[in-house]
Protein backbone atom coordinates (compact mmCIF):
# COMPACT_ATOMS: atom_id res chain seq x y z
CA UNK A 1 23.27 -12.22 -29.54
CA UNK A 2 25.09 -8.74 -30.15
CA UNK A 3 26.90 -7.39 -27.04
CA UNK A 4 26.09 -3.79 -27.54
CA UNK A 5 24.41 -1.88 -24.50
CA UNK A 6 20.99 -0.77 -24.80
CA UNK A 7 21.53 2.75 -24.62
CA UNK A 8 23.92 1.90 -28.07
CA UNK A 9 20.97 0.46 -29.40
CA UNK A 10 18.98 2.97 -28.29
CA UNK A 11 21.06 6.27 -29.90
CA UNK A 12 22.05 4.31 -33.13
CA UNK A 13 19.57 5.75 -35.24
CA UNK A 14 19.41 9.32 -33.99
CA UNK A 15 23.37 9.51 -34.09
CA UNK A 16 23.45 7.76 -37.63
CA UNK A 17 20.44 10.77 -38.44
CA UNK A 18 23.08 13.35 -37.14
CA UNK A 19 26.04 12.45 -36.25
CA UNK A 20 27.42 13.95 -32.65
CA UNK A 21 30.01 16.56 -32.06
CA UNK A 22 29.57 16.19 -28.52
CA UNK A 23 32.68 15.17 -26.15
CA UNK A 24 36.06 15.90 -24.85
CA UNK A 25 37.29 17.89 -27.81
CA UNK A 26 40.89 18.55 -26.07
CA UNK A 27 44.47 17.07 -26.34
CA UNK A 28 44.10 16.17 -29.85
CA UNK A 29 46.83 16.48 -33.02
CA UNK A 30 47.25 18.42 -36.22
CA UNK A 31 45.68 16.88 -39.27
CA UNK A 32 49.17 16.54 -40.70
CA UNK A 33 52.16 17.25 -38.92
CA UNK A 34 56.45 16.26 -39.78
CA UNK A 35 57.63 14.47 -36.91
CA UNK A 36 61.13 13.78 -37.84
CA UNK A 37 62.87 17.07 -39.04
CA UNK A 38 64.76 16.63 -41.02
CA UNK A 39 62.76 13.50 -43.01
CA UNK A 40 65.17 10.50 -43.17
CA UNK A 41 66.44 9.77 -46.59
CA UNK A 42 64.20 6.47 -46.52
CA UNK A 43 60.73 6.07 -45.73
CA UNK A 44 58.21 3.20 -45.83
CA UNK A 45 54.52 4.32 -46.84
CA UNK A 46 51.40 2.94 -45.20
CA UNK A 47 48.21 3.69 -46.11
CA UNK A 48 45.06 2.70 -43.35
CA UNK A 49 41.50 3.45 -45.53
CA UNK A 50 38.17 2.88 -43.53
CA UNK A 51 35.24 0.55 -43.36
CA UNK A 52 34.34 -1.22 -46.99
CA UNK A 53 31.48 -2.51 -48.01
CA UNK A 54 29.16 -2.98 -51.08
CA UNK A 55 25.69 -1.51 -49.08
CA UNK A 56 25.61 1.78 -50.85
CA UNK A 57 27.14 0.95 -54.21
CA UNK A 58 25.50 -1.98 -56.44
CA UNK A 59 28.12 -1.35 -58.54
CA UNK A 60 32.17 -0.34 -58.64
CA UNK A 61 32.39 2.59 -57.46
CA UNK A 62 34.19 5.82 -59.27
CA UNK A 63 37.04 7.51 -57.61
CA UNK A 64 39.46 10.99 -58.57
CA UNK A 65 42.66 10.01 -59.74
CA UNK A 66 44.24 12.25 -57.44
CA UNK A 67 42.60 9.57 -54.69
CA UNK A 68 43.72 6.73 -56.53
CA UNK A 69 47.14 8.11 -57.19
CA UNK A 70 47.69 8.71 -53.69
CA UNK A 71 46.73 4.76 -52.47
CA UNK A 72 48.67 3.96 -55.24
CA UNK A 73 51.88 5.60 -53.79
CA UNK A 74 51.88 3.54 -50.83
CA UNK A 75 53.72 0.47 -49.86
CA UNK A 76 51.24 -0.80 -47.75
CA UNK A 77 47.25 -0.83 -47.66
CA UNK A 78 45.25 -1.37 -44.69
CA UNK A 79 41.39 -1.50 -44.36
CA UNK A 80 38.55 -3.05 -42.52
CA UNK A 81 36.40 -5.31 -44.68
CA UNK A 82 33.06 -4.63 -42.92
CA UNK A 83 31.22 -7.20 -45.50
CA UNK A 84 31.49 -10.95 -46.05
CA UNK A 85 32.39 -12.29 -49.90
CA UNK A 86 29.79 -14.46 -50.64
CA UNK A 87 28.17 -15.30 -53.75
CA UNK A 88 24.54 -15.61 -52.50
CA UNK A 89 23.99 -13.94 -49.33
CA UNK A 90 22.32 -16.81 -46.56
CA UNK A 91 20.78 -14.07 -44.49
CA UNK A 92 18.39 -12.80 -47.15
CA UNK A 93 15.70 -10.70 -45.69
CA UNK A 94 18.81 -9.14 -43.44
CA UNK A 95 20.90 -8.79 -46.47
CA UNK A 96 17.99 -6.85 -48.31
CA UNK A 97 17.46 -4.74 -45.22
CA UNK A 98 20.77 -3.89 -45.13
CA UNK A 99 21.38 -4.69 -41.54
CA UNK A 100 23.34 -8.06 -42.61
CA UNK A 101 26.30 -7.24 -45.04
CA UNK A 102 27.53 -8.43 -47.83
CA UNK A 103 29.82 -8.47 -51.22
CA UNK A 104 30.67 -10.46 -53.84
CA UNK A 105 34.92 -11.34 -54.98
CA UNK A 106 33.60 -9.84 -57.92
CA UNK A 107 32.82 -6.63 -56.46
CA UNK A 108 35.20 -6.62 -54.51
CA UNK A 109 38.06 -6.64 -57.25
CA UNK A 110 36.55 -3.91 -59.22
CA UNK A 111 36.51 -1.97 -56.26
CA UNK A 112 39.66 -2.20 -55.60
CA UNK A 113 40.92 -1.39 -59.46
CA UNK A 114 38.57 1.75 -59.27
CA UNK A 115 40.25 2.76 -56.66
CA UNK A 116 43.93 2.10 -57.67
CA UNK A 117 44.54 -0.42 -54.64
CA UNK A 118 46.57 -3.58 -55.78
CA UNK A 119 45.57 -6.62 -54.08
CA UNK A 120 49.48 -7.37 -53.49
CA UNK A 121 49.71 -4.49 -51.39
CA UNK A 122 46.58 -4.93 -49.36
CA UNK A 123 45.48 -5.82 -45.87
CA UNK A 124 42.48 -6.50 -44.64
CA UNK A 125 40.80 -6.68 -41.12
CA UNK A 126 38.24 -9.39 -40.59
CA UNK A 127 37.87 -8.60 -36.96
CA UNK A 128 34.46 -6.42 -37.30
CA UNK A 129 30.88 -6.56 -35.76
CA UNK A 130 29.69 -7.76 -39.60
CA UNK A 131 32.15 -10.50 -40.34
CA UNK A 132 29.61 -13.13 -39.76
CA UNK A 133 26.60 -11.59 -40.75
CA UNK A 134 26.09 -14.65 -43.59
CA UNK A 135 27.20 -17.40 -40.50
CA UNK A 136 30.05 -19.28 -40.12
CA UNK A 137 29.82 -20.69 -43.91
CA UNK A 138 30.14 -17.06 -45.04
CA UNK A 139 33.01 -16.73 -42.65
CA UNK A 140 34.91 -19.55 -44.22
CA UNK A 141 33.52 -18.53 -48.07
CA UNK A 142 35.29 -14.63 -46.98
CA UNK A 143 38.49 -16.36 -46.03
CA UNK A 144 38.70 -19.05 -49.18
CA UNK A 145 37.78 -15.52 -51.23
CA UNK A 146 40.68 -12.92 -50.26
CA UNK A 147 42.95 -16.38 -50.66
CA UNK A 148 42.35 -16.45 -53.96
CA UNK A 149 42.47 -12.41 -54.62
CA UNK A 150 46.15 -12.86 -53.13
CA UNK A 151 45.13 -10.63 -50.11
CA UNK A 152 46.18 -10.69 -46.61
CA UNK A 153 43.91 -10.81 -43.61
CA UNK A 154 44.47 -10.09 -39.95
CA UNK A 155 42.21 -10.23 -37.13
CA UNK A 156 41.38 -14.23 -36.93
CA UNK A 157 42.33 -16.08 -34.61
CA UNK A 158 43.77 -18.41 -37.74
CA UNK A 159 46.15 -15.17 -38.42
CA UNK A 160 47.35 -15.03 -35.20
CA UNK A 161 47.36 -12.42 -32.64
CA UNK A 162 49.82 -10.48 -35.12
CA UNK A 163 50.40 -10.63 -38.59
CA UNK A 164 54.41 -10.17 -39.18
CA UNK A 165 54.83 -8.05 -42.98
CA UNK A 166 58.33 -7.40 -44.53
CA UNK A 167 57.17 -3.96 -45.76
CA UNK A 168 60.53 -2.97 -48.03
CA UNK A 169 63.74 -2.60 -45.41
CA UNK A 170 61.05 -2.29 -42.23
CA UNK A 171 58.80 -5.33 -39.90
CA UNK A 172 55.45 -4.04 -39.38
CA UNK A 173 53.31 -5.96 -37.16
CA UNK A 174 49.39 -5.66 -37.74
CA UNK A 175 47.12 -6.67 -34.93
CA UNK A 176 43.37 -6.30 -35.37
CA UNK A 177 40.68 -6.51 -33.01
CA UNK A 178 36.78 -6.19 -32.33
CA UNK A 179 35.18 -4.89 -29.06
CA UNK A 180 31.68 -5.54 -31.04
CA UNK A 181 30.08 -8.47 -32.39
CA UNK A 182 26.79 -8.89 -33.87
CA UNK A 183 26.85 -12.90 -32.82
CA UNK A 184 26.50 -14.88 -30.26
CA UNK A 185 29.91 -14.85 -28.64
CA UNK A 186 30.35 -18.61 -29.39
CA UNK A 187 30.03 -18.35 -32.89
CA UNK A 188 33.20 -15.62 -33.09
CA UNK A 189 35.40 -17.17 -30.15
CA UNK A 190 38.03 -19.00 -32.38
CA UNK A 191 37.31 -17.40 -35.35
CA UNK A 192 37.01 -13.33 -34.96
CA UNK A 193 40.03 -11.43 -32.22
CA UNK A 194 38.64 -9.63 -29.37
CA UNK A 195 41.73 -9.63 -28.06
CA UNK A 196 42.27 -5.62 -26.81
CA UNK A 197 45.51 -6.34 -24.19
CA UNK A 198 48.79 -5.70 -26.13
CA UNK A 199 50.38 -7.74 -23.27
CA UNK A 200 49.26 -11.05 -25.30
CA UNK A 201 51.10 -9.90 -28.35
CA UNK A 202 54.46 -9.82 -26.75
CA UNK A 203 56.20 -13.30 -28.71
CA UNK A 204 54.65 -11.94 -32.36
CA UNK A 205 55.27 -8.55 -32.19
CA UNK A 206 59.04 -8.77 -30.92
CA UNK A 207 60.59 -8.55 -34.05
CA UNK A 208 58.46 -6.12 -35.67
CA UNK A 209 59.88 -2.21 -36.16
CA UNK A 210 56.70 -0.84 -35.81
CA UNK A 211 53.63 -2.65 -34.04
CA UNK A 212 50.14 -1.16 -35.42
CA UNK A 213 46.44 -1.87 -33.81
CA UNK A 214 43.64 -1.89 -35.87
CA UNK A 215 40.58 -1.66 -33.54
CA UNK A 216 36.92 -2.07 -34.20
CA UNK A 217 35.35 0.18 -31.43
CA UNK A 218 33.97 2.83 -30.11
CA UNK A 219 30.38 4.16 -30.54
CA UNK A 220 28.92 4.74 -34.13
CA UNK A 221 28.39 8.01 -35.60
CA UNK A 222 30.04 10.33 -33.25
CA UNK A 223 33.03 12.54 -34.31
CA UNK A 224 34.64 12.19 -31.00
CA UNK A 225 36.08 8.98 -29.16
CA UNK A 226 34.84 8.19 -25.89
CA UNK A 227 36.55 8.37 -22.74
CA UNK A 228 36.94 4.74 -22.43
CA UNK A 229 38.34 4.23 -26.16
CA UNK A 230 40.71 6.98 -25.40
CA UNK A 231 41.62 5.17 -22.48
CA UNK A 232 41.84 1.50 -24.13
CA UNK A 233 44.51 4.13 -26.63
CA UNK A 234 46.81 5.08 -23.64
CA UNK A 235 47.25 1.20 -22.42
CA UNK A 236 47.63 0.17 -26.29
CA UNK A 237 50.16 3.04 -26.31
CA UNK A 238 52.11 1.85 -22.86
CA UNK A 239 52.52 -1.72 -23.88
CA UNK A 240 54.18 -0.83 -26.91
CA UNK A 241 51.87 0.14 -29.97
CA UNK A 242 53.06 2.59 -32.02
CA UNK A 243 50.16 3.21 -34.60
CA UNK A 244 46.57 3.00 -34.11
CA UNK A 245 44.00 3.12 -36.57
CA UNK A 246 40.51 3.00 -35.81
CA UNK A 247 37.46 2.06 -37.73
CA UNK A 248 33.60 1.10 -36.79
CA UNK A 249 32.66 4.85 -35.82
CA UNK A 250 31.65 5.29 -39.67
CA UNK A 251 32.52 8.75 -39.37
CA UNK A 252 36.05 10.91 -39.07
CA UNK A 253 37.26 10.83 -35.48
CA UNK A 254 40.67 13.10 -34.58
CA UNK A 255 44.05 12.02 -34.45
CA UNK A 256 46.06 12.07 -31.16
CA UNK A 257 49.79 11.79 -30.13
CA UNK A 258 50.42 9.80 -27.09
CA UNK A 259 54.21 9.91 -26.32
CA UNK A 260 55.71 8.54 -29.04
CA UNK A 261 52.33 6.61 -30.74
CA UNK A 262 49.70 8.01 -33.09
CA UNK A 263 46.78 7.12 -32.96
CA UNK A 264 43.83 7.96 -35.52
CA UNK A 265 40.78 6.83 -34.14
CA UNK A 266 37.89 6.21 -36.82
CA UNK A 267 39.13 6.89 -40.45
CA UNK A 268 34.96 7.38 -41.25
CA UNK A 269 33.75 4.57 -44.58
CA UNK A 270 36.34 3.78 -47.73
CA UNK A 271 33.01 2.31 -48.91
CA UNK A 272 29.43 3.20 -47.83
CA UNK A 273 28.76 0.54 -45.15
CA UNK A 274 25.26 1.99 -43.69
CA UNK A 275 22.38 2.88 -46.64
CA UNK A 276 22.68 4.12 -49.85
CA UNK A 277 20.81 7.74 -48.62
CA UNK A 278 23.25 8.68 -45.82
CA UNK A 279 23.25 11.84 -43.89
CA UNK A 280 26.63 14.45 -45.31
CA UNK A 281 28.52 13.63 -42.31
CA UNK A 282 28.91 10.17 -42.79
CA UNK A 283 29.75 10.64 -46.17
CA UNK A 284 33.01 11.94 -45.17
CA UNK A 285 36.16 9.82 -45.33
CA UNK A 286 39.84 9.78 -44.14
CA UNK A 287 42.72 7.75 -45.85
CA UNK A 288 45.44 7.83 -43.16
CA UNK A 289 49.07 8.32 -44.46
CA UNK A 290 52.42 7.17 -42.27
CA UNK A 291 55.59 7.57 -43.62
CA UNK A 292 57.73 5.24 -41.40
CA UNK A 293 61.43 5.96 -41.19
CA UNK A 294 63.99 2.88 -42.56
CA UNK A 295 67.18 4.84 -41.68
CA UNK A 296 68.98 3.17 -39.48
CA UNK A 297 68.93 5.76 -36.28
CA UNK A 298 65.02 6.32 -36.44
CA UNK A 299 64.35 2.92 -37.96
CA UNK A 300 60.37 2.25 -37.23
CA UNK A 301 59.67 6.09 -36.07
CA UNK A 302 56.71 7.72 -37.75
CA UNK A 303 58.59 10.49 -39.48
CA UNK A 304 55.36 12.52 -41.10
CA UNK A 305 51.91 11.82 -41.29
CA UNK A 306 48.75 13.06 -43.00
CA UNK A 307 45.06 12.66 -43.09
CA UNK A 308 43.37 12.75 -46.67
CA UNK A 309 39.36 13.83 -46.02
CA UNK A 310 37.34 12.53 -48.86
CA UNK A 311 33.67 12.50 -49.58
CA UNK A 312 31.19 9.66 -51.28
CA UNK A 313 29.07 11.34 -53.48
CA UNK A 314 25.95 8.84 -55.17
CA UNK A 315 26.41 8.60 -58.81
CA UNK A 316 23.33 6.62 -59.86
CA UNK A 317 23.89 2.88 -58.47
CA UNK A 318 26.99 3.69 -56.82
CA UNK A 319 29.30 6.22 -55.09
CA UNK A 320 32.17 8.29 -56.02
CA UNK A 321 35.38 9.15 -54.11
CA UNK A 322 35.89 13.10 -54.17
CA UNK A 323 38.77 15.04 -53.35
CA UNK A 324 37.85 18.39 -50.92
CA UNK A 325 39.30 20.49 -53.61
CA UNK A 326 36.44 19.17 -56.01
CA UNK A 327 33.66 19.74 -53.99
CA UNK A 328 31.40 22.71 -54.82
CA UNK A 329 28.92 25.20 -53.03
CA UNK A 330 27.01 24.16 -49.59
CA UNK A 331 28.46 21.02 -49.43
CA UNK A 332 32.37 21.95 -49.36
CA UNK A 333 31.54 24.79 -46.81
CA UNK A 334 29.81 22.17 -44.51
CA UNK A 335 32.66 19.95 -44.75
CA UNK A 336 35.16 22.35 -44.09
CA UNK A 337 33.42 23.63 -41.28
CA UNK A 338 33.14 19.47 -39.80
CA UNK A 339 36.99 19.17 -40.30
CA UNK A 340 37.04 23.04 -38.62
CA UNK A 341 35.25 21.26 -35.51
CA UNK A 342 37.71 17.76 -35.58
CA UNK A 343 41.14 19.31 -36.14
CA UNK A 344 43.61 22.05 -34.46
CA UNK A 345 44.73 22.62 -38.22
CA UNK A 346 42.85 21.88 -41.13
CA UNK A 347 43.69 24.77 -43.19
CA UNK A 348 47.25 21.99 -43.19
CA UNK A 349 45.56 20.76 -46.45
């Protein structure tokens, strides 16, 4: 049994029909901004995309090479892997539905080489509402998958509460977590985080430069965080976090600075994760960029950061990735006027 409130239940499908501008709209950052003027002389790229999933594409999806050049310039990937990798899906009718989720490694690797993601340099959370949509055997078959693909999870309990990466010269520690799950609560507890308090990270994180949170949570389809993820931010931000990066929202949230931690709170869908017909809104995407200082008197500061909007357009069976600049008519001015509504400074880009 899901642990969602009813009145989530209730507004899911009206919010996911328009997606809600409503909420405190103040305190939040710049979509880009230079932290650390002048920029140190070395820098460590990460890269956080959103929510992936095969639901709206039945095949690889196409992507700008402007998109793909800039995931390719990063040193480090992160995403949320909202499906299971199974071969044949166990929840069938759900699967079909499209309210249980899931992809095959084969689909999975294409997507990835569309997009210009190598699996060397990627990261996945498997701490999501969906991760055992096909049971515990499709939890297991997900794992056994990305080991073969050579990529890295976080957010099981087998990964630990963080996952400690030599990223070039710098120690980033990566600790996912879900607030939601679509299970009974036995079937995730020792498989799936829900571990929110930075206070239990202390012994894994101590030797990291930077400590990042990846969070599942939040309400769906509403551009603003509420007060209480805001709030779940400032402890994350008081115990030590230094980069947040949201998903589950499925659309693009703002970006705040809290002290010296930056948070971006729901980075929208990589990869369509809801129905192949999807309202604009949610068709909007971020790809979060952190340049991470390795010189030795800022070592682990975020020196500049920058949030890429994107939008999945349907080409046939699948979608494409589309930079703003190649967007045309209504639907650019729309956009634009969303990002208008989410950021101090759009115009940035």
């Amino acid at each position: 049994m899901s642990n969602y409130p009813l009145s989530y239940k209730l507004s899911w499908l009206p919010r996911f029909l328009k997606p809600s501008l409503r909420g405190d709209v103040g305190g939040f950052a710049p979509i880009a901004a230079t932290l650390i003027d002048p920029l140190p002389a070395r820098t460590v790229r990460l890269a956080f995309v959103g929510d992936i999933s095969a639901i709206a594409n039945s095949s690889a999806p196409r992507c700008d090479s402007a998109i793909a050049a800039l995931l390719g310039s990063a040193d480090l990937v992160v995403g949320n892997c909202e499906s299971p990798i199974v071969e044949r899906p166990s929840a069938v009718l759900g699967t079909w539905l499209g309210t249980h989720h899931a992809m095959t490694e084969r689909f999975l690797g294409e997507a990835l080489a569309a997009v210009g993601i190598s699996n060397e340099k990627l990261v996945l959370s498997l701490a999501n509402n969906h991760v055992l949509d096909q049971g515990v055997a499709g939890f297991d078959e997900t794992i056994a998958a990305l080991k073969r693909m050579g990529i890295r999870t976080i957010g099981t309990t087998e990964d630990g509460p963080v996952a400690g990466l030599a990223v070039g010269p710098l120690g980033i520690g990566l600790a996912a977590f879900t607030l939601w799950r679509n299970a009974d609560a036995d079937l995730f507890a020792g498989r799936v985080s829900m571990d929110s308090d930075a206070a239990n990270w202390a012994r894994e994180a101590g030797a990291a430069d930077l400590l990042c949170a990846v969070p599942h949570w939040g309400w769906e389809f509403r551009h603003f965080p509420r007060a209480e993820t805001r709030a779940l931010a400032r402890r994350l931000a008081g115990q030590g976090v230094g980069l947040i990066a949201g998903h589950h929202a499925h659309v693009v949230q703002p970006v705040e600075r809290i002290g010296g931690t930056l948070v971006a709170y729901g980075l929208g869908d990589f990869l369509g994760t809801a129905f192949a017909t999807q309202p604009w809104p949610g068709r909007i995407g971020g790809i979060f960029v952190v340049d991470v200082s390795a010189d030795a008197g800022t070592k682990g500061s975020i020196a500049s950061y920058r949030l890429h909007p994107f939008v999945r357009l349907r080409a046939g069976d699948h979608e494409k990735l589309v930079e703003l600049t190649r967007l045309e008519g209504g639907m650019r001015g729309k956009v634009d006027g969303r990002l208008n509504a989410l950021f101090p400074s759009p115009a940035a880009l």
